[in-house]
C-alpha atoms as a PDB file:
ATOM      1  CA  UNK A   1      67.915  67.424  71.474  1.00  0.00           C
ATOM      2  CA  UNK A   2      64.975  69.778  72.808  1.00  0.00           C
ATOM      3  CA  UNK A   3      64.293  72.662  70.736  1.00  0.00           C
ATOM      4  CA  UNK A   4      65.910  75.160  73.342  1.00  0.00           C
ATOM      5  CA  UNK A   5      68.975  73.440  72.985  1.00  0.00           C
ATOM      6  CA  UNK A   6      69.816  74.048  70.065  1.00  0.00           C
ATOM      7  CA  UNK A   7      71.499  77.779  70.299  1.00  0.00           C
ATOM      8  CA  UNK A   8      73.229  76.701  73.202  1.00  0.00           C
ATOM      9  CA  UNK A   9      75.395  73.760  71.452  1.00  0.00           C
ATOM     10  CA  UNK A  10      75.535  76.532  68.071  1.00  0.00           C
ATOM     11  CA  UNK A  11      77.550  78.469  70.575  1.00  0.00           C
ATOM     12  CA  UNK A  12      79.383  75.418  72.166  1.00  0.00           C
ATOM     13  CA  UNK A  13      80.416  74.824  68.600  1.00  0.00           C
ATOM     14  CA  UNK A  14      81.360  78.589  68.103  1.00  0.00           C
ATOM     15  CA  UNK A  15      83.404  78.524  70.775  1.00  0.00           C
ATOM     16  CA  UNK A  16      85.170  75.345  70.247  1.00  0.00           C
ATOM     17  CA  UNK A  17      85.863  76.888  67.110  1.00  0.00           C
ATOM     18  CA  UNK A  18      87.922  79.780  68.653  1.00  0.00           C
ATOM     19  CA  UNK A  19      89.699  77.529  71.065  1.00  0.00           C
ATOM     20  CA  UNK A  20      91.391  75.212  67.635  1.00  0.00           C
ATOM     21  CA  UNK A  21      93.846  78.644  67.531  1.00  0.00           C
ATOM     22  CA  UNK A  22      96.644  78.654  69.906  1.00  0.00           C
ATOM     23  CA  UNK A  23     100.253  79.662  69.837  1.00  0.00           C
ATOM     24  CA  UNK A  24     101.792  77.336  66.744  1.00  0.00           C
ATOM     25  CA  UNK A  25      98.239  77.478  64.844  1.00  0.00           C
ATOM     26  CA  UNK A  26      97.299  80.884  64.433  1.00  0.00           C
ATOM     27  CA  UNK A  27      96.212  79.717  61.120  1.00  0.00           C
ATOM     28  CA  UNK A  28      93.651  77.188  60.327  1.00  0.00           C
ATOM     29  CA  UNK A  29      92.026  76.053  57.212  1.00  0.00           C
ATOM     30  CA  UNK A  30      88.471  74.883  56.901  1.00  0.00           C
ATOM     31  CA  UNK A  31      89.192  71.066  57.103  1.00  0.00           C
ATOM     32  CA  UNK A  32      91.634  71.750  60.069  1.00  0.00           C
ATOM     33  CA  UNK A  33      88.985  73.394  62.029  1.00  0.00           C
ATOM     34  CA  UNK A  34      86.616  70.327  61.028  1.00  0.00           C
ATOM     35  CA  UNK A  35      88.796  67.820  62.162  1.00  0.00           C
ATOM     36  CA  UNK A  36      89.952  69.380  65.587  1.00  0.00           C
ATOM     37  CA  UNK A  37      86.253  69.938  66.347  1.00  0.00           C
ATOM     38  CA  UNK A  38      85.260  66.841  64.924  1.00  0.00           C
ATOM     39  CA  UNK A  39      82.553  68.353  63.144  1.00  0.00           C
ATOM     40  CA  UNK A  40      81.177  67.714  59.397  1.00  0.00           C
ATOM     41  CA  UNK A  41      82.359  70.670  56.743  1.00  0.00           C
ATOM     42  CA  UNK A  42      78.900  72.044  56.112  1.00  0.00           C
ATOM     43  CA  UNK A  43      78.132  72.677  59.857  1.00  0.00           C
ATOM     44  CA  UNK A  44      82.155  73.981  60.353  1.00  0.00           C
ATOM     45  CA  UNK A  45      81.977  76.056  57.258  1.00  0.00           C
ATOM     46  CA  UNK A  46      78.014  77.928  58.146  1.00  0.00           C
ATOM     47  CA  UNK A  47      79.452  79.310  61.732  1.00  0.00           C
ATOM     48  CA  UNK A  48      83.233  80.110  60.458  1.00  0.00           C
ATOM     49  CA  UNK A  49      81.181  81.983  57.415  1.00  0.00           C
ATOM     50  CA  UNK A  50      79.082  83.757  60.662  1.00  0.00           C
ATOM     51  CA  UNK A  51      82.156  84.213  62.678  1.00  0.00           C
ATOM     52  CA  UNK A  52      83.893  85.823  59.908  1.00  0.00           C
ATOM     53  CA  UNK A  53      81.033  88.258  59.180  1.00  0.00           C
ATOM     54  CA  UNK A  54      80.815  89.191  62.931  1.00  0.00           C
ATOM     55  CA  UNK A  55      84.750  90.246  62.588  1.00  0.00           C
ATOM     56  CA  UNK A  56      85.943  86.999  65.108  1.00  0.00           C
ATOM     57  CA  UNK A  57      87.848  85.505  62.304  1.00  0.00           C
ATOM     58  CA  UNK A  58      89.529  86.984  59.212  1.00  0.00           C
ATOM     59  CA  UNK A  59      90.315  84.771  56.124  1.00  0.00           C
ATOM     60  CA  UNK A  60      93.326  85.153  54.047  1.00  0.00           C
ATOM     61  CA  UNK A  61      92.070  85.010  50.346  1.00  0.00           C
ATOM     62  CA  UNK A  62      95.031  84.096  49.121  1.00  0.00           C
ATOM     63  CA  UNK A  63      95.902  81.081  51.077  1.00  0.00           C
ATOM     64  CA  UNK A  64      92.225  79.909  52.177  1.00  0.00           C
ATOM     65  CA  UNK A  65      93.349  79.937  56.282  1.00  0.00           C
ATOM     66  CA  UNK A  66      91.280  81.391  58.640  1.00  0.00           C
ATOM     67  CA  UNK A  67      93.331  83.579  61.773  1.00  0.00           C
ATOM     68  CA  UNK A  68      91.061  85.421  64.578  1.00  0.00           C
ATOM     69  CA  UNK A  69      89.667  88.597  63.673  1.00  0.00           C
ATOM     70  CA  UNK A  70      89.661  91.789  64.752  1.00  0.00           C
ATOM     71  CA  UNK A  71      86.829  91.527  66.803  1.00  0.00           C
ATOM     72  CA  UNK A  72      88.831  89.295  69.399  1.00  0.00           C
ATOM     73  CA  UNK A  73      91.838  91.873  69.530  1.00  0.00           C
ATOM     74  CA  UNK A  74      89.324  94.702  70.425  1.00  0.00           C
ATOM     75  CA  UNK A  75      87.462  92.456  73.398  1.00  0.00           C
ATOM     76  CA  UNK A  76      90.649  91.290  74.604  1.00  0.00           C
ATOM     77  CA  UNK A  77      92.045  94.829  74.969  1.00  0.00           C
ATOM     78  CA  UNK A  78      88.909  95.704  76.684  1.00  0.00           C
ATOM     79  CA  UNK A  79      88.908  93.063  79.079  1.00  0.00           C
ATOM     80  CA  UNK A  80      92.499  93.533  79.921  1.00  0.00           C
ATOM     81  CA  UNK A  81      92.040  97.437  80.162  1.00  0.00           C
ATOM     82  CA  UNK A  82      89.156  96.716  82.533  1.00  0.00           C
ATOM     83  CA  UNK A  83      90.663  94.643  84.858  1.00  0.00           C
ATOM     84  CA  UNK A  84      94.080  97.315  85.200  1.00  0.00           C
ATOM     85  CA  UNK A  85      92.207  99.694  85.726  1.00  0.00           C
ATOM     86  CA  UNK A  86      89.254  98.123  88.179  1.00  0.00           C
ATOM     87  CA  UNK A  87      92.565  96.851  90.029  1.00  0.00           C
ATOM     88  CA  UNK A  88      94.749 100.492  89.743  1.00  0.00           C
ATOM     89  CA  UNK A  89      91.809 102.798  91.012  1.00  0.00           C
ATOM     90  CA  UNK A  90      90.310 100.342  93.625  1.00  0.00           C
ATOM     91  CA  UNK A  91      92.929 101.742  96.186  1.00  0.00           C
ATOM     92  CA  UNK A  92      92.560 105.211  95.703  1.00  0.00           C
ATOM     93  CA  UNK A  93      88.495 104.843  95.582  1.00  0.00           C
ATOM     94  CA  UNK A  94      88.830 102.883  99.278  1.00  0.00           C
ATOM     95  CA  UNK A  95      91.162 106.109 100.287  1.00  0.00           C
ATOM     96  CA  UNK A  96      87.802 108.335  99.470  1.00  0.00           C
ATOM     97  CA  UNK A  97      85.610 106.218 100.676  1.00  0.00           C
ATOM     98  CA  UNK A  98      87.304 106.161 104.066  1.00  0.00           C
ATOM     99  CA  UNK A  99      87.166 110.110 104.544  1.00  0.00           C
ATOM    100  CA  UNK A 100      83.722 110.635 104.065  1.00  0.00           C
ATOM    101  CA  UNK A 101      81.932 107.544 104.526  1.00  0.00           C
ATOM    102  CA  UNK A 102      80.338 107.594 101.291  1.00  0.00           C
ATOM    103  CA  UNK A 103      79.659 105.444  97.994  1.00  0.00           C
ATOM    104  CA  UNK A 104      82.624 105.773  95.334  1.00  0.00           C
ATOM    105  CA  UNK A 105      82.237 104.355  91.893  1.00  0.00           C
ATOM    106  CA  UNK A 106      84.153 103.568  88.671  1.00  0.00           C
ATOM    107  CA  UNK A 107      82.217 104.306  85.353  1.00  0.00           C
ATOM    108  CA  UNK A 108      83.310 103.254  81.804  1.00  0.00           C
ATOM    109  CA  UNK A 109      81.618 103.988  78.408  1.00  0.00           C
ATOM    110  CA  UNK A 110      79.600 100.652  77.079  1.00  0.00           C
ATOM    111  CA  UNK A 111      77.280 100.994  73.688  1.00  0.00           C
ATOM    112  CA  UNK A 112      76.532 105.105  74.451  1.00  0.00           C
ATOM    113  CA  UNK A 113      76.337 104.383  77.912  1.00  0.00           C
ATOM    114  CA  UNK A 114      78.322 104.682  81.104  1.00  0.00           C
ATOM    115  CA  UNK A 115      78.648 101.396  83.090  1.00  0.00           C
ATOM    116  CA  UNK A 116      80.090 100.993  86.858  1.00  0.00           C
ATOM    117  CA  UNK A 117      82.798  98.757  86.419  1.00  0.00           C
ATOM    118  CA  UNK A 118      83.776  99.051  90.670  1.00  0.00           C
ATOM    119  CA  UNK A 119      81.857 100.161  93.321  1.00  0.00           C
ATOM    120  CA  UNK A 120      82.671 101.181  97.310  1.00  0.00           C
ATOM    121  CA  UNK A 121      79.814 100.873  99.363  1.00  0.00           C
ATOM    122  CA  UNK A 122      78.610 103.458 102.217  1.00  0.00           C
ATOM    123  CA  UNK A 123      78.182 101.422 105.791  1.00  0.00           C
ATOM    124  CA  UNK A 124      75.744 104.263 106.697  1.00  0.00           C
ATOM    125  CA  UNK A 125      72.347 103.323 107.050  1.00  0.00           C
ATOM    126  CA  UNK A 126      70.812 106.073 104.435  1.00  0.00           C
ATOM    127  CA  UNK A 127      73.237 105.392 101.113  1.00  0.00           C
ATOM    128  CA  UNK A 128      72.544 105.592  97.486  1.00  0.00           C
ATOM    129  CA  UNK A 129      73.099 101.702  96.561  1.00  0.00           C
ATOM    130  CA  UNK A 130      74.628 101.156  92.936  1.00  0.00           C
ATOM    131  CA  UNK A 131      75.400  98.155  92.124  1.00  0.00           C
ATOM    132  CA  UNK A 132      78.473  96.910  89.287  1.00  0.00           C
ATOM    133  CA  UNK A 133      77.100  96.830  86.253  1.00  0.00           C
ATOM    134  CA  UNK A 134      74.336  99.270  86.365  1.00  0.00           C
ATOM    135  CA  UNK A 135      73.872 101.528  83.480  1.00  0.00           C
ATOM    136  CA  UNK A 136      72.986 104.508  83.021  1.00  0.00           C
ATOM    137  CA  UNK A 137      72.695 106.988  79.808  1.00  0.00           C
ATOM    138  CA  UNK A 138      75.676 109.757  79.549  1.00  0.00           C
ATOM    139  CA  UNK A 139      73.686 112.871  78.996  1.00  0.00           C
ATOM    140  CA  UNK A 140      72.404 112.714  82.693  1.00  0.00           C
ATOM    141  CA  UNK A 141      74.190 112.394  86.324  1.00  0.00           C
ATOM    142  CA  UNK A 142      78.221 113.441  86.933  1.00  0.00           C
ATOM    143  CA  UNK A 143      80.173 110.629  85.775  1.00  0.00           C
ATOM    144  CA  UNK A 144      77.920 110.553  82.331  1.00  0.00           C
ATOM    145  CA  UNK A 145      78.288 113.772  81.433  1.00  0.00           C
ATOM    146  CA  UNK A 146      82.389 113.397  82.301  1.00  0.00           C
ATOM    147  CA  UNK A 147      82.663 111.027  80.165  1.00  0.00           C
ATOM    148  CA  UNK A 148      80.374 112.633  77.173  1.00  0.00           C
ATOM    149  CA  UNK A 149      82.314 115.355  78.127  1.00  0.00           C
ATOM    150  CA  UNK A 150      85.944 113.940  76.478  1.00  0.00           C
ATOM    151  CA  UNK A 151      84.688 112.169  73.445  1.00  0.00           C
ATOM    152  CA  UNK A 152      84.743 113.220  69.734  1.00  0.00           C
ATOM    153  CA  UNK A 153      82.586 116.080  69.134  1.00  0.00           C
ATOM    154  CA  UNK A 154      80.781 114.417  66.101  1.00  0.00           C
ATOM    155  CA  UNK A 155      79.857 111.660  68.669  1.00  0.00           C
ATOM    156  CA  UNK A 156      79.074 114.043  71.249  1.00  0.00           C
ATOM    157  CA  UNK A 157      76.685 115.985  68.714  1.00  0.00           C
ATOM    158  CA  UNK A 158      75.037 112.679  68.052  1.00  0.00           C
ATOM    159  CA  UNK A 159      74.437 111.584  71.459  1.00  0.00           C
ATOM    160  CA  UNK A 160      72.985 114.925  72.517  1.00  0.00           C
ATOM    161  CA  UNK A 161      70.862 114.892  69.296  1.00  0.00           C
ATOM    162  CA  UNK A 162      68.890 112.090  70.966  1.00  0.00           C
ATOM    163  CA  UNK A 163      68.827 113.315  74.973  1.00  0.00           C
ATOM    164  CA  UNK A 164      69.254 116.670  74.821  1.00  0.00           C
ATOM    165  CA  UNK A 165      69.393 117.464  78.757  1.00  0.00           C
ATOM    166  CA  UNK A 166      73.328 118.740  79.578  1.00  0.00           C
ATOM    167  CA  UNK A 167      74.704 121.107  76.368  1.00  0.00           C
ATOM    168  CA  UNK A 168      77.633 121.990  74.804  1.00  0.00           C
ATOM    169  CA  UNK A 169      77.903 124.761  76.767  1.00  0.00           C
ATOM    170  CA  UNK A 170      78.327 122.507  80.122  1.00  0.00           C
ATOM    171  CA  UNK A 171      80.065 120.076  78.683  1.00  0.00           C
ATOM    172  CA  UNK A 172      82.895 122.937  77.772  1.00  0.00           C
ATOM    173  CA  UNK A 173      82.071 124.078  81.683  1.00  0.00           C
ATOM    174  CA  UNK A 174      82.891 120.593  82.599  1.00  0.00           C
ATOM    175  CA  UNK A 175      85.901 120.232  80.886  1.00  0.00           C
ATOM    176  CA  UNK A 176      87.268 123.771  81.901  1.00  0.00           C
ATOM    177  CA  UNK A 177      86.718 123.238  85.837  1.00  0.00           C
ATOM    178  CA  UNK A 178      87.874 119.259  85.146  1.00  0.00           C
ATOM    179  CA  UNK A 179      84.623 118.198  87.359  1.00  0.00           C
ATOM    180  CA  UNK A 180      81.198 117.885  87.199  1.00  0.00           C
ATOM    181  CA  UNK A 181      77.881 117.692  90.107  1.00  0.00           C
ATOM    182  CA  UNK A 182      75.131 116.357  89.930  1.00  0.00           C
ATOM    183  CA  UNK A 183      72.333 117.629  92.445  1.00  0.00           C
ATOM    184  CA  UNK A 184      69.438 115.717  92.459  1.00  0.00           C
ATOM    185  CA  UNK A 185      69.545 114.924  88.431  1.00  0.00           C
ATOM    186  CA  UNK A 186      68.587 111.304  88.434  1.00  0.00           C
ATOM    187  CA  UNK A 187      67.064 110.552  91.916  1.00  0.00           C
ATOM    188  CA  UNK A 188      65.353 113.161  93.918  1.00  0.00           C
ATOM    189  CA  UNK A 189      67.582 113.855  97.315  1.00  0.00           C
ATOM    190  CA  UNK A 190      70.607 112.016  95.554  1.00  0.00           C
ATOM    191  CA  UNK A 191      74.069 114.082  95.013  1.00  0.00           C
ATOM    192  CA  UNK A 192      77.156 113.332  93.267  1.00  0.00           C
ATOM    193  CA  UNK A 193      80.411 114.386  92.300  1.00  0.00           C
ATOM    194  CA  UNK A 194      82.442 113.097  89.494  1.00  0.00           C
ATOM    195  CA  UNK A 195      86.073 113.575  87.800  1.00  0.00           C
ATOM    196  CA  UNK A 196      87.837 112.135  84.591  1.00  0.00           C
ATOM    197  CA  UNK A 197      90.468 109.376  84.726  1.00  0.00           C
ATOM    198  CA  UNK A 198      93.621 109.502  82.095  1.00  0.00           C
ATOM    199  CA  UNK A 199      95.615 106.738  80.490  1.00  0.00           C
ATOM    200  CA  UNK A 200      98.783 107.034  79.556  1.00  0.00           C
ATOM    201  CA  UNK A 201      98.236 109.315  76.385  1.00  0.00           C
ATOM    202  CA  UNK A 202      95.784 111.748  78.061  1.00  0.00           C
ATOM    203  CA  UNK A 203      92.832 110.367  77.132  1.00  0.00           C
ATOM    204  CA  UNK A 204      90.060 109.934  79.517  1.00  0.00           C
ATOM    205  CA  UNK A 205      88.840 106.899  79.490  1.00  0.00           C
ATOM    206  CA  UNK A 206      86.662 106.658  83.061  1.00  0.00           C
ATOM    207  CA  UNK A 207      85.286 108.625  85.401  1.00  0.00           C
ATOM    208  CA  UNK A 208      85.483 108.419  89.380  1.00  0.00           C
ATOM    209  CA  UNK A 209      82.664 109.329  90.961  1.00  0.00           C
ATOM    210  CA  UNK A 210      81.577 110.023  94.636  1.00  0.00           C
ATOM    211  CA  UNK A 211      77.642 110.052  95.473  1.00  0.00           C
ATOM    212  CA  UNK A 212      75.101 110.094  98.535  1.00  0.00           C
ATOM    213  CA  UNK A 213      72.321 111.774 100.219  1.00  0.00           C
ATOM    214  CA  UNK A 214      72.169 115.524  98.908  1.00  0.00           C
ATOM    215  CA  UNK A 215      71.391 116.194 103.139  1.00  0.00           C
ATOM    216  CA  UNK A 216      75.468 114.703 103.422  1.00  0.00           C
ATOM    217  CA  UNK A 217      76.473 116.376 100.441  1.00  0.00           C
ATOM    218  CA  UNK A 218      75.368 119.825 100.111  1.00  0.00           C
ATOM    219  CA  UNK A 219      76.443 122.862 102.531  1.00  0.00           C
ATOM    220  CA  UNK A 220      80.297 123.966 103.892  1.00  0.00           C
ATOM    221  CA  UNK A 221      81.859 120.572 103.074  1.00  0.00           C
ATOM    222  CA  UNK A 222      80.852 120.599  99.594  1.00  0.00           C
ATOM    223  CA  UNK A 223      83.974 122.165  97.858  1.00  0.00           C
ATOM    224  CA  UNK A 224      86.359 119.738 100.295  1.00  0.00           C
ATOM    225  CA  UNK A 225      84.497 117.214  98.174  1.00  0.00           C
ATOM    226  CA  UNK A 226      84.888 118.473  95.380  1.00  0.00           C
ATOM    227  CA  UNK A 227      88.429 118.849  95.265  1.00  0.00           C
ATOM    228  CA  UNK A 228      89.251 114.957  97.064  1.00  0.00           C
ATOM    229  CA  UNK A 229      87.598 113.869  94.058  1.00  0.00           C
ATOM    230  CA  UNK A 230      89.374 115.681  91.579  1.00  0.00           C
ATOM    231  CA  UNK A 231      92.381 114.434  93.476  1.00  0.00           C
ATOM    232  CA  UNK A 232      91.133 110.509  93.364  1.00  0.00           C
ATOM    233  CA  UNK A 233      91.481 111.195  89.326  1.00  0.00           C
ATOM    234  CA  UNK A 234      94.047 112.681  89.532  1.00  0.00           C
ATOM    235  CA  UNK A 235      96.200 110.240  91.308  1.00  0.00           C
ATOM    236  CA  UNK A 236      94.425 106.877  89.455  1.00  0.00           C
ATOM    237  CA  UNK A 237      95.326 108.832  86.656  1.00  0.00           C
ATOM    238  CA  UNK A 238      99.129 109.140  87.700  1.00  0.00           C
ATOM    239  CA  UNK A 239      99.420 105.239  88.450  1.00  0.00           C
ATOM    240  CA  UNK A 240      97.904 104.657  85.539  1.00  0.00           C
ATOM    241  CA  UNK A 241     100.848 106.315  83.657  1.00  0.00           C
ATOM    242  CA  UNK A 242      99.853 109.730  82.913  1.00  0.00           C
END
């Protein structure tokens, strides 16, 4: 096997690993794992050990079996949570999109950072592209500082300890007036306009977010667009239960 092989089958084996637990055997010992994977019980028992410090399996001290960890809940959640909402707000960012003609996206919080989980492209020839899964930080831009804007204060402290360029003081602003622009901020001649999504409990947990050339943008249309975005958020929020 060539050397750069190697990581790939440790993850083959990792994964097989995960796949032994199904409905009927949610818990596995060490020598059951083994045997479904056909694997010896030193190399089984070095990536369970590494699986169970990463969190993606838990074992029960009293009884020696292994069940998945916590870890798995939490990306499962987040994958399902993903696609319901990609899927709820994709309607209602096509319905914006189709008034002005201009680039609608979907923003989530990954690692500190907000990521576009959906995207509606402008046809017109001079667009800002942004493509899903770009990232960008949350201190700078609308939909970032929407969705610092909503999260624990200690977190928000800490975030704007590092990249001090919005404040408190806007972030309250933000939060007040349940929007946010962005004129220019992180591309020269590029506008935007973003508002929070809800869940079900109230707690925002995306922003919507419409953006463009500031020429398009700026001038006696700009409050219309302010307030169809608010109302994007405010009916993905609605579907989604709020």
């Amino acid at each position: 096997m060539a050397a750069t092989d190697a990581p790939v089958r440790a993850i083959d084996r990792a994964l097989d690993i995960l796949d032994c637990f199904e409905p009927g055997q949610l818990e596995l010992t060490l020598t059951d794992i083994a045997n479904r994977i056909d694997l010896s019980m030193s190399t089984t028992s070095r990536i369970v050990a590494t699986l169970e410090k990463r969190r993606y399996l838990v074992r029960n001290t009293d009884t020696q079996r292994y069940s998945l960890g916590s870890r798995i809940a939490q990306i499962g959640a987040l994958g399902l949570s993903s696609m319901d909402l990609r899927k709820i707000a994709l309607p209602y960012m096509r319905d914006l999109n189709a008034l002005y003609n201009e680039g609608v996206s979907l923003y989530v919080i990954r690692d500190d950072e907000r990521i576009c989980v959906e995207r509606v492209e402008s046809t017109l020839p001079l667009r800002r592209v942004v493509n899903v899964g770009d990232r960008h930080p949350l201190t700078r831009g609308a939909a970032g500082r929407v969705l610092l804007a909503y999260l624990p204060r200690e977190r928000r402290e800490a975030i704007l300890a590092r990249d001090p360029f919005t404040s408190e003081e806007a972030l309250e602003e933000l939060r007040h007036g349940g929007y946010t622009v962005s004129l220019g901020e992180r591309e020269e001649g590029v506008s935007s306009i973003a508002a929070p999504i809800q869940d079900a409990r109230g707690e925002v947990i995306a922003a919507v977010s419409m953006s463009g050339p500031s020429v398009r943008f700026e001038g006696s249309g700009f409050s219309d667009k302010i307030s169809k975005v608010k109302k994007t958020a405010e009916l993905i929020s609605r579907a989604l239960g709020r």
